[in-house]
Protein backbone atom coordinates (compact mmCIF):
# COMPACT_ATOMS: atom_id res chain seq x y z
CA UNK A 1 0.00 0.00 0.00
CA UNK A 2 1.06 3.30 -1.02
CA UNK A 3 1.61 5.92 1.73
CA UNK A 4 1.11 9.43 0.80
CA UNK A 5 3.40 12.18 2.74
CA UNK A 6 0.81 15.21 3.17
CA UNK A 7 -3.24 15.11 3.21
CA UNK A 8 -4.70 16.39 -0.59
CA UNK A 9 -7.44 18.35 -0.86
CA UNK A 10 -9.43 19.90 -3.68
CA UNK A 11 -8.83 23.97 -3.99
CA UNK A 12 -11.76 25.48 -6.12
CA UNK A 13 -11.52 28.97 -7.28
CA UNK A 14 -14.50 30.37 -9.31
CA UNK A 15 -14.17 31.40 -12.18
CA UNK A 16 -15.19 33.73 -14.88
CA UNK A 17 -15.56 34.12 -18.51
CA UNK A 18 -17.09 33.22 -22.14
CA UNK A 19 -15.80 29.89 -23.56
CA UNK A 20 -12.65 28.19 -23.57
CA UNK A 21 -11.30 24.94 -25.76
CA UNK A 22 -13.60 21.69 -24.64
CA UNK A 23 -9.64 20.38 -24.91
CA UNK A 24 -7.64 22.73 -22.67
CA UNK A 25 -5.55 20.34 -20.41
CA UNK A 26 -2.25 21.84 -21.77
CA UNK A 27 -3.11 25.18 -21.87
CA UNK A 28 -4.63 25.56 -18.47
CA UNK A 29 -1.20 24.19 -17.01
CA UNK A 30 0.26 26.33 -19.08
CA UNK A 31 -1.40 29.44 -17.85
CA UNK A 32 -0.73 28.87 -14.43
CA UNK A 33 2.74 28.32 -14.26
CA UNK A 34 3.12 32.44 -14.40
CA UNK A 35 1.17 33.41 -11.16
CA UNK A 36 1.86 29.70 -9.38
CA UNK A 37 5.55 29.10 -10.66
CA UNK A 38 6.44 26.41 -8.36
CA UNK A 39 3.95 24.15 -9.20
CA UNK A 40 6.28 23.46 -12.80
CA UNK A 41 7.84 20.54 -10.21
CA UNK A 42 5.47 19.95 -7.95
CA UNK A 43 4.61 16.13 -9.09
CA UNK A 44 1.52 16.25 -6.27
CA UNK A 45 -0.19 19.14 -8.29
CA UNK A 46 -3.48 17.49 -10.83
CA UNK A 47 -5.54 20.21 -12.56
CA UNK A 48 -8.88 18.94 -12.80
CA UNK A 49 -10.67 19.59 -16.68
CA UNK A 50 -12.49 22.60 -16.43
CA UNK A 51 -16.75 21.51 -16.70
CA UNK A 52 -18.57 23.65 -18.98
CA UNK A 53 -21.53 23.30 -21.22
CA UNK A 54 -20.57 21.87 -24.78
CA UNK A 55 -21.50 24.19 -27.80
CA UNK A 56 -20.19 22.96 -30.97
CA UNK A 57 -16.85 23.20 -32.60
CA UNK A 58 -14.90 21.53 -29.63
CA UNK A 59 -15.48 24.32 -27.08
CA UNK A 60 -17.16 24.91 -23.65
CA UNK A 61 -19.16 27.60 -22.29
CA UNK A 62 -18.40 28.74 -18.95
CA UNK A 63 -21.38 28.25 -16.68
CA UNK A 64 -22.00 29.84 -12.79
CA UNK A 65 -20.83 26.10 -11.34
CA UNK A 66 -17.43 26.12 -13.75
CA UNK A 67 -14.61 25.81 -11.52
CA UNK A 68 -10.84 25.78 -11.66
CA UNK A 69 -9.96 22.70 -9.48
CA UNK A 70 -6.67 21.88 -7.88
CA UNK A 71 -5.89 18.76 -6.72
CA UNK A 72 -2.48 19.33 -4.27
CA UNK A 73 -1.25 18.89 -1.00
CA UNK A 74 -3.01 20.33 2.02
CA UNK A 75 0.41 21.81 2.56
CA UNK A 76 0.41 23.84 -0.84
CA UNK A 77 -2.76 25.40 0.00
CA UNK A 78 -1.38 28.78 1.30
CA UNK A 79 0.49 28.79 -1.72
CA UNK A 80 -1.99 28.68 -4.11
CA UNK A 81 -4.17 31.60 -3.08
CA UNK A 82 -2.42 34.25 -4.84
CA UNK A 83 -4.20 32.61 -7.94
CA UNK A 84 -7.64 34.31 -6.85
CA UNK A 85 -8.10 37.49 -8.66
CA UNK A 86 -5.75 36.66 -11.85
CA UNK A 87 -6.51 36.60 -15.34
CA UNK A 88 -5.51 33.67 -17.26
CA UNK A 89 -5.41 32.93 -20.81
CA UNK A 90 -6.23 28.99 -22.16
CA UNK A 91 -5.89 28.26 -25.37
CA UNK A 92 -6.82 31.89 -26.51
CA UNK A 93 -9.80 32.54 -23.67
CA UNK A 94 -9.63 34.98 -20.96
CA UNK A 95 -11.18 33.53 -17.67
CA UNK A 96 -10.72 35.37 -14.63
CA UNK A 97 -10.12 33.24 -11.15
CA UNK A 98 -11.98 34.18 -8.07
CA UNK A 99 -12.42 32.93 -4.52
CA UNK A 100 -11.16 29.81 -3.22
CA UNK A 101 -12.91 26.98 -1.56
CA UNK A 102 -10.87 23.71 0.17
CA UNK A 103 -12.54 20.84 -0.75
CA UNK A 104 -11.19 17.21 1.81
CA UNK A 105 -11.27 14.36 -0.40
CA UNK A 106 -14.30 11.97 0.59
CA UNK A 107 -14.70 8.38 0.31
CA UNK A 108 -16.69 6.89 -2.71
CA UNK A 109 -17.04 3.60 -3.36
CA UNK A 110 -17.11 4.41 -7.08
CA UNK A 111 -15.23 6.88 -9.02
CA UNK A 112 -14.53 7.65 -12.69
CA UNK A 113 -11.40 9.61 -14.32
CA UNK A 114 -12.57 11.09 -17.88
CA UNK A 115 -9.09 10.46 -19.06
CA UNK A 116 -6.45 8.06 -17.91
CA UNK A 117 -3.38 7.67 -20.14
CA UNK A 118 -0.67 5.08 -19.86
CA UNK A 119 2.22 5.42 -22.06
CA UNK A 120 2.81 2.75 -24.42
CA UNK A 121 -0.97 1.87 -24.16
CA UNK A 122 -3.53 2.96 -27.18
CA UNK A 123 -5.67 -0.19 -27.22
CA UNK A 124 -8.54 -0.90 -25.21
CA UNK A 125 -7.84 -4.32 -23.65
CA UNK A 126 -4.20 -3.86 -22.96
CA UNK A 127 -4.87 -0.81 -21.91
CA UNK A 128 -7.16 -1.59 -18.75
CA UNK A 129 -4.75 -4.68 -17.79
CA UNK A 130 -2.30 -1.97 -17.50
CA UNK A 131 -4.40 0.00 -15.53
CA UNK A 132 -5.24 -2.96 -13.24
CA UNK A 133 -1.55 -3.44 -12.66
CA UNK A 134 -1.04 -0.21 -11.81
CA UNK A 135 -3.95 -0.23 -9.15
CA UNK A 136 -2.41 -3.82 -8.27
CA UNK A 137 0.80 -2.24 -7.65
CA UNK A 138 -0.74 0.53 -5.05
CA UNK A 139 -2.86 -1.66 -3.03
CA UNK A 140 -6.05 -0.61 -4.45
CA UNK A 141 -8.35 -3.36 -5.00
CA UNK A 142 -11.63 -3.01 -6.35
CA UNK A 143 -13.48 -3.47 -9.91
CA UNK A 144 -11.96 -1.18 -12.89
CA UNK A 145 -13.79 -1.35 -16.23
CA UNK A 146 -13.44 1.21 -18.83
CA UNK A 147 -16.88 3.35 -19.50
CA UNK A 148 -19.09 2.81 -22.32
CA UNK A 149 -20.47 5.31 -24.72
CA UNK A 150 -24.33 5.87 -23.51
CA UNK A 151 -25.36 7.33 -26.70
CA UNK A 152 -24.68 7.03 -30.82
CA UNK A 153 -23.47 10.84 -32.19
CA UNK A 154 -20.94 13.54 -31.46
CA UNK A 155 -19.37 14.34 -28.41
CA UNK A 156 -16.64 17.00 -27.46
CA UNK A 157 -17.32 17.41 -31.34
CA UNK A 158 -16.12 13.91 -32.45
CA UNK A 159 -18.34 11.97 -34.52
CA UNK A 160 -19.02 8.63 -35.56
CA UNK A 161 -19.14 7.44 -32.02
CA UNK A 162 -21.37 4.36 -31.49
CA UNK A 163 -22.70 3.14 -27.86
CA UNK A 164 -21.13 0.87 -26.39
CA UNK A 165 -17.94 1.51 -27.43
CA UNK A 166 -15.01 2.64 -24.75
CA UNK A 167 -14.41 6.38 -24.55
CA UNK A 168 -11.68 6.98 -26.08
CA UNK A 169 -10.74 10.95 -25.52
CA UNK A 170 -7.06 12.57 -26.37
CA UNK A 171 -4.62 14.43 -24.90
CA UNK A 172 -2.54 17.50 -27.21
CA UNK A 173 0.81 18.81 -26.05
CA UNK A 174 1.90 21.23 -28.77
CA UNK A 175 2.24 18.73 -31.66
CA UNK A 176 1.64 14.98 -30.25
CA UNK A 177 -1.45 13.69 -29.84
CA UNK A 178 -1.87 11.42 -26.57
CA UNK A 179 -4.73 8.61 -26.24
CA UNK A 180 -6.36 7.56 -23.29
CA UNK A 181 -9.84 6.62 -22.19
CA UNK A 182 -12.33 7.23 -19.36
CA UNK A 183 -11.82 4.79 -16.20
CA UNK A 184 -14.71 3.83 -13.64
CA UNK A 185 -13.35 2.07 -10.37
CA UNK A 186 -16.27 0.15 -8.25
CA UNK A 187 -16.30 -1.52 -5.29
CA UNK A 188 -13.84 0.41 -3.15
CA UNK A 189 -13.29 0.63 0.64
CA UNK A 190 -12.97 4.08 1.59
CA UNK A 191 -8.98 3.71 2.19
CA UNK A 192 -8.93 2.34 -1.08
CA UNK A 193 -10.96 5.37 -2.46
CA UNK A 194 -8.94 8.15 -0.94
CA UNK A 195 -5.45 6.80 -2.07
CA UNK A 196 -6.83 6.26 -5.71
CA UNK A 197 -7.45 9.95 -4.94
CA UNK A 198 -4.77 10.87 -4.28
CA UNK A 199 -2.28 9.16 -6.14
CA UNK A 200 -4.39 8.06 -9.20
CA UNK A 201 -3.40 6.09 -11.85
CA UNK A 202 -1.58 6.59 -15.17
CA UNK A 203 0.54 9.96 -16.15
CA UNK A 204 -0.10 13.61 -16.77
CA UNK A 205 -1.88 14.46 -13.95
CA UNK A 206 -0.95 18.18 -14.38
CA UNK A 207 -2.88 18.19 -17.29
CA UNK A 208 -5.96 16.69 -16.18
CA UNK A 209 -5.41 13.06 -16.59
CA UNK A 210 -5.81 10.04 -14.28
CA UNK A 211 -7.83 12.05 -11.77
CA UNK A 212 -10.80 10.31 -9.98
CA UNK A 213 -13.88 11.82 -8.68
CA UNK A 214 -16.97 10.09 -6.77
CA UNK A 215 -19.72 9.27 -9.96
CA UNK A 216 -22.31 11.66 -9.57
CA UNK A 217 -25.75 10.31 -9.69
């Protein structure tokens, strides 16, 4: 079992603006390394995807609930607050950051990452055995099953997706194109639930991969 060295929480700042890129993992990192430098090598830091409403041509609109979530170290809180009252630019949107909220972690005994990558994986079935290692490998035991497409059509603005079918969702950093899909995990105790949490699985946390969340109902 995995033992992690400080308590993580969730730090949600509101935030403010028009739209932004439905794919913006990148350039949301990107944008905060100016006002938060240190978290460039902070390897505890996940940025959570920003949640929007979906309006065509791969973007989001920014809604009252949209939040800019911060997954870090309890310890890194203090740290963090000087991001409240910035203005950021992602992918060519200006949102403005207001007040933060701490968020503990809570227990779930299911929770879903919209994006896990593993390098060297691309293929569904290998894939998940790689993530089951992985969750193998930190004492988290547990069901994980990759999530099905509900519905036939476009989502995030790619077509030709048909139910059933894993969700297969990518990852750009300037010119590569990274593959992943979305990850449920069932059956958890809650020690189990808080270190997938916290540690997650798979890389690129910083840009909003491999981060788990209780399902909502």
């Amino acid at each position: 079992m995995v033992q992690t060295l400080n308590t993580v929480v969730d730090l949600d700042f509101q935030l403010r603006g028009t739209t932004l890129p439905a794919e913006h993992g990148y350039s949301a990192f990107g944008a905060l390394i100016g006002p938060l430098p240190w978290i460039h090598d902070e390897r505890g830091v996940g940025v959570h995807p920003i949640r929007g409403r979906l309006v065509g041509g791969r973007m989001l609109a920014l809604m009252r609930w949209s939040r800019l979530t911060l997954r870090l170290p309890a310890s890194r809180i203090s740290e963090a607050l000087p991001l409240a009252g910035k203005t950021l630019e992602v992918g060519g949107s200006v949102l403005r950051v207001g007040l933060p909220t701490v968020r503990p972690l809570h227990p779930a005994t299911t929770l879903i990452s919209r994006l896990v990558v593993i390098k060297g994986f691309q293929e569904p079935e290998p894939f998940l055995e790689a993530a089951r290692r992985q969750a193998e490998a930190l004492g988290v035991g547990g069901q994980l099953a990759l999530v099905a497409r509900a519905n036939d059509g476009s989502v995030e603005g790619l077509t030709g997706r048909a139910a059933g079918e894993p969700i297969r969702r990518t990852l750009r950093i300037r010119d590569k194109t990274i593959v992943g899909f979305a990850l449920a995990a069932t059956d958890l105790t809650a020690e189990e639930s808080i270190l997938l949490q916290e540690v997650g699985i798979g890389g690129r946390r910083r840009f909003g991969c491999g981060l788990f969340v209780p399902l909502r109902s």
